[in-house]
N, C-alpha and C. Protein backbone atom coordinates (compact mmCIF):
# COMPACT_ATOMS: atom_id res chain seq x y z
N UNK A 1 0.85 -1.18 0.00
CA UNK A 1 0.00 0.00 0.00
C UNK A 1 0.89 1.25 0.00
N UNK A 2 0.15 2.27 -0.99
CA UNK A 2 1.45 3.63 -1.05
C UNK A 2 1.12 4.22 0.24
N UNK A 3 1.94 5.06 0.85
CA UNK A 3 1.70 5.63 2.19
C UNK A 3 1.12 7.06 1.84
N UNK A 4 -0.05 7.39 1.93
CA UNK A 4 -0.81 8.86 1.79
C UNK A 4 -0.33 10.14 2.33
N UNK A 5 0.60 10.08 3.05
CA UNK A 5 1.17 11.05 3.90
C UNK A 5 2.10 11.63 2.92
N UNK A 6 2.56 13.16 3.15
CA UNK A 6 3.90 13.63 2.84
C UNK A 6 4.42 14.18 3.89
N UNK A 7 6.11 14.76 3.57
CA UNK A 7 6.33 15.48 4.78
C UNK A 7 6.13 16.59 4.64
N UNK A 8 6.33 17.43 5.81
CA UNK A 8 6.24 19.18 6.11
C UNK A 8 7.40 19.74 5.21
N UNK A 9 7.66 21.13 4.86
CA UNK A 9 8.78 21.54 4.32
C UNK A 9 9.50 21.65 5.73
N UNK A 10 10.87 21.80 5.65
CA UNK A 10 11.90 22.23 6.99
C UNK A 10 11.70 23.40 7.04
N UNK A 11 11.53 24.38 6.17
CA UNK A 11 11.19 25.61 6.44
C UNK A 11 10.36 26.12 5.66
N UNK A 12 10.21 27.76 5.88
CA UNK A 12 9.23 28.41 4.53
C UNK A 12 10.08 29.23 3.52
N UNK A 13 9.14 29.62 2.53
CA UNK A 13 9.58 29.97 1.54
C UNK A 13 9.94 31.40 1.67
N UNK A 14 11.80 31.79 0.79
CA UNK A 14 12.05 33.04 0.89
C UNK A 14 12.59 33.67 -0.05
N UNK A 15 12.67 35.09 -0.66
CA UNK A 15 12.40 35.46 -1.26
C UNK A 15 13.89 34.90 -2.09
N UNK A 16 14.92 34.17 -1.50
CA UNK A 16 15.97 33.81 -1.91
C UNK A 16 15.82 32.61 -2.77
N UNK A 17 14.50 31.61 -2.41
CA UNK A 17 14.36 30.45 -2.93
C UNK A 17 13.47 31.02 -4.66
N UNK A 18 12.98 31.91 -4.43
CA UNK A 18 12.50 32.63 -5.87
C UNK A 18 13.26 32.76 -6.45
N UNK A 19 14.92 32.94 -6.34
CA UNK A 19 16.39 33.37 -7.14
C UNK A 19 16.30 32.87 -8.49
N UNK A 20 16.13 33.38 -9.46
CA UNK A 20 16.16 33.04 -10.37
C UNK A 20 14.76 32.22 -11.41
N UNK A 21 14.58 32.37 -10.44
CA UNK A 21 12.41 31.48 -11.09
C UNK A 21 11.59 32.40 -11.84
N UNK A 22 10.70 31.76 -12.55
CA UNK A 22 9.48 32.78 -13.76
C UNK A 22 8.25 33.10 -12.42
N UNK A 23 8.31 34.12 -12.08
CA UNK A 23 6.67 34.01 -10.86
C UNK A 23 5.99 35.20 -11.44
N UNK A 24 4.85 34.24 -11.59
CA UNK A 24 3.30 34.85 -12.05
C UNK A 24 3.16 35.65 -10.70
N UNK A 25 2.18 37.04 -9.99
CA UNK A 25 2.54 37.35 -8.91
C UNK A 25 1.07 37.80 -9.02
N UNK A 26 -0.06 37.45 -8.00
CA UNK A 26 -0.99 38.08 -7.99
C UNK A 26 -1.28 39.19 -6.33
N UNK A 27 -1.02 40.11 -6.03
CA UNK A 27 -1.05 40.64 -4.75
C UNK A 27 -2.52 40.48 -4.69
N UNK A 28 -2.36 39.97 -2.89
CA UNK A 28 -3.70 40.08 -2.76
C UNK A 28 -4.17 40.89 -1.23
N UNK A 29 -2.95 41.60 -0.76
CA UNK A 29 -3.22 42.32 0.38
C UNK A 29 -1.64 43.05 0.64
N UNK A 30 -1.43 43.86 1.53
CA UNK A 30 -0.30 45.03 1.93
C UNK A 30 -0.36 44.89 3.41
N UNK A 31 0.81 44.84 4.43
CA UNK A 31 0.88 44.96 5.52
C UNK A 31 1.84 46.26 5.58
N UNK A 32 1.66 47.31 5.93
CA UNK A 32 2.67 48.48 6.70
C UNK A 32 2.96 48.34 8.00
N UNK A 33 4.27 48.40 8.55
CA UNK A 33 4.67 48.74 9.48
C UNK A 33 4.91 47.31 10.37
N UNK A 34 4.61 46.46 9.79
CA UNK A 34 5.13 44.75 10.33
C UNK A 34 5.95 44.42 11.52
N UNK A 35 6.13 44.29 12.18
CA UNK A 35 6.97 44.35 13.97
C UNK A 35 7.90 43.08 13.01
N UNK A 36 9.27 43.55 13.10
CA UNK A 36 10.43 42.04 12.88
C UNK A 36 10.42 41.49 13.72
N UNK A 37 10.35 40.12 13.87
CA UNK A 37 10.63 39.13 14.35
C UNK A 37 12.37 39.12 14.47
N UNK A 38 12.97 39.32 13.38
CA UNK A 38 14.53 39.24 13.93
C UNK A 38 15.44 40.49 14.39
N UNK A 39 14.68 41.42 13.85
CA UNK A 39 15.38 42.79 15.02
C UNK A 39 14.53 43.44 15.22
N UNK A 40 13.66 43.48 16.97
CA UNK A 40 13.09 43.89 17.75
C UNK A 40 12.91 45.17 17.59
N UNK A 41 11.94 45.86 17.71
CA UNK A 41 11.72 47.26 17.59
C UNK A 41 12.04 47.99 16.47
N UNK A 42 12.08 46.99 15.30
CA UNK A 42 12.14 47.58 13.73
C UNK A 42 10.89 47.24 12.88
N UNK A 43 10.42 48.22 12.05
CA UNK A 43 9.08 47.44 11.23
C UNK A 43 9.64 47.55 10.24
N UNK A 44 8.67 46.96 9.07
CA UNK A 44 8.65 46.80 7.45
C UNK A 44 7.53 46.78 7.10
N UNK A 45 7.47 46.33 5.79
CA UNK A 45 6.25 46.54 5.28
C UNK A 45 6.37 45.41 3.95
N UNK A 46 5.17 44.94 3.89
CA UNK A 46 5.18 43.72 3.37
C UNK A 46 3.93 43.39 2.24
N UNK A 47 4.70 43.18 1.10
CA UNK A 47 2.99 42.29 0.21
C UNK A 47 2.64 40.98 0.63
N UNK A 48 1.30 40.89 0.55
CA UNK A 48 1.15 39.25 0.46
C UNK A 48 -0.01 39.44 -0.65
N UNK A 49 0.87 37.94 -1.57
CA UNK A 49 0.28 37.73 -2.73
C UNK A 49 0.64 36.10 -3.03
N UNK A 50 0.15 35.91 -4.02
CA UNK A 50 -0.68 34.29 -4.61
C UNK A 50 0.77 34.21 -5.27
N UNK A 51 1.67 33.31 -5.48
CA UNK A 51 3.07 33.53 -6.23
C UNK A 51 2.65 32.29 -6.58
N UNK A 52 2.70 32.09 -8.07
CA UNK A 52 2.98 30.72 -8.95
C UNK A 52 4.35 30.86 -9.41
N UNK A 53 5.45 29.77 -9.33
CA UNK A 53 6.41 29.74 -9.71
C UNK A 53 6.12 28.51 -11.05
N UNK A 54 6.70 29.48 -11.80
CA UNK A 54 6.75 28.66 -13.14
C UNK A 54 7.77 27.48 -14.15
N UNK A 55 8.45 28.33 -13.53
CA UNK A 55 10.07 27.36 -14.08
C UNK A 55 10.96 26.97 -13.18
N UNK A 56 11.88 26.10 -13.38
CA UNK A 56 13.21 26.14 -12.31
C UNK A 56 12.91 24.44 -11.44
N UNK A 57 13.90 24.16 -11.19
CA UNK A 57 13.88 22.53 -11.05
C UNK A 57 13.18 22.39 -9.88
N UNK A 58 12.72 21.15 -9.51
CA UNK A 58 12.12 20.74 -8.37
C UNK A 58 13.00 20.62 -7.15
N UNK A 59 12.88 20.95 -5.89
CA UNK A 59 13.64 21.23 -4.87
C UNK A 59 12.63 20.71 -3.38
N UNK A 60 13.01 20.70 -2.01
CA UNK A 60 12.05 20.60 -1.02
C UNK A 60 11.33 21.39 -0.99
N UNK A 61 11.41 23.22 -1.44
CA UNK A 61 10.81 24.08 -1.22
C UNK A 61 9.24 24.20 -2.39
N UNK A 62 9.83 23.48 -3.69
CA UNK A 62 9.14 23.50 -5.06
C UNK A 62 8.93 21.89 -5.39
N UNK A 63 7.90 21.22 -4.69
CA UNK A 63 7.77 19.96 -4.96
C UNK A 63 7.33 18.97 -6.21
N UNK A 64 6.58 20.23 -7.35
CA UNK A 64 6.29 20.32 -8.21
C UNK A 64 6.30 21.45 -8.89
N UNK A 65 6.49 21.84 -10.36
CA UNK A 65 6.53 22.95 -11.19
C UNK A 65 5.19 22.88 -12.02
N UNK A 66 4.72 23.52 -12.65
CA UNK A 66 4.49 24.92 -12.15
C UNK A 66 3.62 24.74 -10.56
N UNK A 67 4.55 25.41 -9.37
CA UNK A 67 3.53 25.67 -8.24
C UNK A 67 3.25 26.46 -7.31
N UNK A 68 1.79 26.90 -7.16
CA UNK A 68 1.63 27.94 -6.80
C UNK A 68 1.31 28.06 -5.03
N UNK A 69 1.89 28.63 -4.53
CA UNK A 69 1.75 29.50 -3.23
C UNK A 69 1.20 30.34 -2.78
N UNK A 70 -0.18 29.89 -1.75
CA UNK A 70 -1.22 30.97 -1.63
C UNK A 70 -0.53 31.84 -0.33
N UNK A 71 -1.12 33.10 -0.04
CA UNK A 71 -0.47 34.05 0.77
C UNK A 71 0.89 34.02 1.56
N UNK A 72 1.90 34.26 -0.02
CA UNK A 72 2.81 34.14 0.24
C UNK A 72 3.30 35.25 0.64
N UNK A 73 4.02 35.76 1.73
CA UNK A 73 5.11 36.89 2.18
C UNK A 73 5.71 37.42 1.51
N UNK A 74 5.75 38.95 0.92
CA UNK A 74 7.13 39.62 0.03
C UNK A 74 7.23 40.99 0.46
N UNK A 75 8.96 41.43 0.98
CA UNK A 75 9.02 42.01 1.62
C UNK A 75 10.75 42.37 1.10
N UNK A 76 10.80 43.81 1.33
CA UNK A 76 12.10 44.02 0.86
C UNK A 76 11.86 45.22 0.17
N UNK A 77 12.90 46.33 -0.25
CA UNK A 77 13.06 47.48 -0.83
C UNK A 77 12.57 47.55 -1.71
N UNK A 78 13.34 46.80 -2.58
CA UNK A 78 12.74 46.33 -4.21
C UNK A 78 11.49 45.66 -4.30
N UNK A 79 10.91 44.58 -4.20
CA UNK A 79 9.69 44.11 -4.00
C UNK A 79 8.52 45.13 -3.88
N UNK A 80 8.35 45.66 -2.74
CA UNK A 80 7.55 46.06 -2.15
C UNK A 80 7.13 47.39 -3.21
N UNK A 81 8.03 48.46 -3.67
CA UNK A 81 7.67 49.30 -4.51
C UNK A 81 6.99 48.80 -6.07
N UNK A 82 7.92 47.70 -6.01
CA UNK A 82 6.85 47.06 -7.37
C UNK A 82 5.76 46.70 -7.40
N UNK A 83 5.61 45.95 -6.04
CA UNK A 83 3.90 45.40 -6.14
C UNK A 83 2.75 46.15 -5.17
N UNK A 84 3.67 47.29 -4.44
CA UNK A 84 2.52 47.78 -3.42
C UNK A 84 1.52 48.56 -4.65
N UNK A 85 1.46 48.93 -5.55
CA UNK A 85 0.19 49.52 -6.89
C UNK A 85 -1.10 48.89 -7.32
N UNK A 86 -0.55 47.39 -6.69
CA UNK A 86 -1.02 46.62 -8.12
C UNK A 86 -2.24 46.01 -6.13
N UNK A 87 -2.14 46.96 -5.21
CA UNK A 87 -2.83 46.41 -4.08
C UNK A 87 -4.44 47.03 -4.33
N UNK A 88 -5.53 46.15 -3.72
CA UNK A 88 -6.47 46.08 -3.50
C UNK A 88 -7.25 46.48 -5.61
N UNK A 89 -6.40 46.07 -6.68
CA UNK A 89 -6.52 45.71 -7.59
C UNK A 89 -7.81 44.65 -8.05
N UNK A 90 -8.49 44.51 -8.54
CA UNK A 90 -9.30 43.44 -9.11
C UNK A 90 -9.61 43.06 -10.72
N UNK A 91 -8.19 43.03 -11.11
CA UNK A 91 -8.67 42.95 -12.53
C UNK A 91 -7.47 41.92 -13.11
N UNK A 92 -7.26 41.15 -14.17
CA UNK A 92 -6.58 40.59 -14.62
C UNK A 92 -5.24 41.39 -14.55
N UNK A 93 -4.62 42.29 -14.63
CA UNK A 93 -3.81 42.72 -14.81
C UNK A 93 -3.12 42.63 -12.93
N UNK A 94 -3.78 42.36 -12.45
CA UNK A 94 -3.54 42.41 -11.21
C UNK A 94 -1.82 41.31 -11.09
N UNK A 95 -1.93 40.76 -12.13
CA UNK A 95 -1.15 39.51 -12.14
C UNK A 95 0.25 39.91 -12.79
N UNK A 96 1.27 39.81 -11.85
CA UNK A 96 3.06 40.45 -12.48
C UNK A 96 3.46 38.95 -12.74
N UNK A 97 3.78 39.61 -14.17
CA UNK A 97 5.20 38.54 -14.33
C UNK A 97 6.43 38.96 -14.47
N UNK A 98 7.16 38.04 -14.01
CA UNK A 98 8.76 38.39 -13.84
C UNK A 98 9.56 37.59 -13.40
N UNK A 99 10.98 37.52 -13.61
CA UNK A 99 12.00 36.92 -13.23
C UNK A 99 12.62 37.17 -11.18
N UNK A 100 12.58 36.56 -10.53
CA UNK A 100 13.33 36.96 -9.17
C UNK A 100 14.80 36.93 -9.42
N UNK A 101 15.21 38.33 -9.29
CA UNK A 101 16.78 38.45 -9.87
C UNK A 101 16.82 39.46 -8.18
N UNK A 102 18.17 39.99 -8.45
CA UNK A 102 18.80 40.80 -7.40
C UNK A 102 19.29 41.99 -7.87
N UNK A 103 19.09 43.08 -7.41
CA UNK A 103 20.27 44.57 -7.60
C UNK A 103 20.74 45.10 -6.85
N UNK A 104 21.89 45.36 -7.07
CA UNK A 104 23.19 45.95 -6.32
C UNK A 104 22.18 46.64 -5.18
N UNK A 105 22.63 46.52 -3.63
CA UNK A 105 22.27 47.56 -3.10
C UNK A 105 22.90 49.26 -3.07
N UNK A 106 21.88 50.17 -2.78
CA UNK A 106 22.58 51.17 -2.93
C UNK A 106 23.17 51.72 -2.16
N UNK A 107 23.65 51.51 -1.28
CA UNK A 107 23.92 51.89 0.33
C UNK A 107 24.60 50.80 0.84
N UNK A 108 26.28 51.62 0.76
CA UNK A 108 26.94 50.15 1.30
C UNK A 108 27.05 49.17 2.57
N UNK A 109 27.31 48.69 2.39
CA UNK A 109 26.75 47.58 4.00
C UNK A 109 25.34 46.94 3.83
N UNK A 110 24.52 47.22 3.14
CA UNK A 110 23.32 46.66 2.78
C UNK A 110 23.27 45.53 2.00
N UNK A 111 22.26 44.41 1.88
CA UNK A 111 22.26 43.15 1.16
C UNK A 111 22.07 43.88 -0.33
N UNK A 112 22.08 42.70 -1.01
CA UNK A 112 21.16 43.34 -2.56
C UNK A 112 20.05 43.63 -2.45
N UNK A 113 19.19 43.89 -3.24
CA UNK A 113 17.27 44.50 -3.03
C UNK A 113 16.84 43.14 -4.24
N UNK A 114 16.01 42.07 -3.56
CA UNK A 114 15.25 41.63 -4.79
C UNK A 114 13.99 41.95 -5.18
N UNK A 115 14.20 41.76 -6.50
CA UNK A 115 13.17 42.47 -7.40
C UNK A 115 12.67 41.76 -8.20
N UNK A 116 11.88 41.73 -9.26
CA UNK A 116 11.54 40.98 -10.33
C UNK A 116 12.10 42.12 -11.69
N UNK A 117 12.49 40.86 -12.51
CA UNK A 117 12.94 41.84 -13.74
C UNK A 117 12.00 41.51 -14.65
N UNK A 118 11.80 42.51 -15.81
CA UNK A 118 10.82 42.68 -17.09
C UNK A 118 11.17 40.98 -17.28
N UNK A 119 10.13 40.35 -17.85
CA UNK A 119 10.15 39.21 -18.52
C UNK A 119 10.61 39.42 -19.87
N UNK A 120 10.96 38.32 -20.59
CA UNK A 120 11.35 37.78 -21.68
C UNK A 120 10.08 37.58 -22.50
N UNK A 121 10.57 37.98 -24.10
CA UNK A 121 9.18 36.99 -24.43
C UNK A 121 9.18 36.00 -24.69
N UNK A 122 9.61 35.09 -24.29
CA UNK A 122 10.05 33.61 -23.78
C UNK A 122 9.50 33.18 -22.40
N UNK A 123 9.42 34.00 -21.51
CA UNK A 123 8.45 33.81 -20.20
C UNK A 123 7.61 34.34 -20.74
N UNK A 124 7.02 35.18 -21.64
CA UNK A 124 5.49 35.77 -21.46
C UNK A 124 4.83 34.46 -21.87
N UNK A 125 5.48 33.29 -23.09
CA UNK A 125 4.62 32.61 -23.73
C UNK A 125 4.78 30.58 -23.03
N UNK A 126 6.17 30.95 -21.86
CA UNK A 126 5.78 29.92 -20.35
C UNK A 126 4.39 30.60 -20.10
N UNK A 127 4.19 31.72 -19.69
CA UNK A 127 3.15 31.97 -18.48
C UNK A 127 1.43 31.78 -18.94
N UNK A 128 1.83 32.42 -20.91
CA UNK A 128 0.43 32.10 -21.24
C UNK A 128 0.22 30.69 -21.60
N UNK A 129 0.79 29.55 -21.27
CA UNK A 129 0.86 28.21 -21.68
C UNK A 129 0.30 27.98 -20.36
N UNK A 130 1.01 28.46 -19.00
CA UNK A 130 0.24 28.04 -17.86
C UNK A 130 -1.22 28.50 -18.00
N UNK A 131 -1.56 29.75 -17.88
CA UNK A 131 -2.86 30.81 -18.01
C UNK A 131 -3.37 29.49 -18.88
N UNK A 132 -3.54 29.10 -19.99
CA UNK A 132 -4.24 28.37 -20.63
C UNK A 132 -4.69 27.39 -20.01
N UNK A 133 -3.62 26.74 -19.29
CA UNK A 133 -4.39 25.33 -18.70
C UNK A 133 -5.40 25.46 -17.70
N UNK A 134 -5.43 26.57 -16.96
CA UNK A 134 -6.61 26.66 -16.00
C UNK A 134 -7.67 26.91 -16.19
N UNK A 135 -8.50 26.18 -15.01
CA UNK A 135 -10.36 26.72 -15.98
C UNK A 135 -10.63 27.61 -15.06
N UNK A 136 -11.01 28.58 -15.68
CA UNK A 136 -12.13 29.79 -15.44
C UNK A 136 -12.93 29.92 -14.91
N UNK A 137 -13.29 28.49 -14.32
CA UNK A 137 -14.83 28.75 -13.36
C UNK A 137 -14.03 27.91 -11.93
N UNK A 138 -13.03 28.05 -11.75
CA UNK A 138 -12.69 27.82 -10.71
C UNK A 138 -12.51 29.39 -9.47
């Protein structure tokens, strides 16, 4: 008999495990001012949105491709100016595509800022191959 169970991930998903992946990005809410968990008495500010990852090999974090992640966390310099617009949105367009790449930070001592870069039109016609397979009355 196959065993029905899977396991848990070891951890969650971060914006580092996106490095390099096609993500469809639908925001579906904005948090300002977020209390850190890892340095006390600092906030941020954060999207949470629907992230389908489209390409990029299977891993513990990506158990299958194309797969999508409901209220997923995105948070960061870069991020956040890209998708805080596209908040409380309701229309197809609501949906970013893009590459998870990195840019130089600007301020030294700082990490890089990830961002999503303009797609390819080589990802636009991954993403409308995914878009196709789904039904509409879901």
């Amino acid at each position: 008999m196959t065993d029905p169970f899977s396991d848990a991930r070891s951890g969650f998903i971060t914006a580092e495990d996106f490095q390099g992946r096609l993500l469809l990005v639908a925001v579906t809410g904005f948090e300002a001012n977020r209390e850190s968990t890892m340095n006390p008495g600092k906030t941020f500010d954060t999207i949470i949105a629907d992230v389908t990852v489209l390409d990029g090999p299977i891993t513990e974090m990506f158990d299958h491709i194309p797969m999508k992640i409901e209220g997923q966390y995105l948070s960061g310099s870069g991020l956040v100016p890209q998708l805080k617009g596209k908040v409380g949105k309701v229309h197809p367009s609501n949906q970013i595509l893009g590459r998870m790449t990195q840019r130089p930070a600007r301020v030294t001592g700082f990490k890089p800022a990830n961002v999503l870069a303009e797609p390819t039109d080589a990802d636009k016609v991954t993403a409308r191959a995914y878009l196709a397979t789904l039904n509409p009355f879901e």
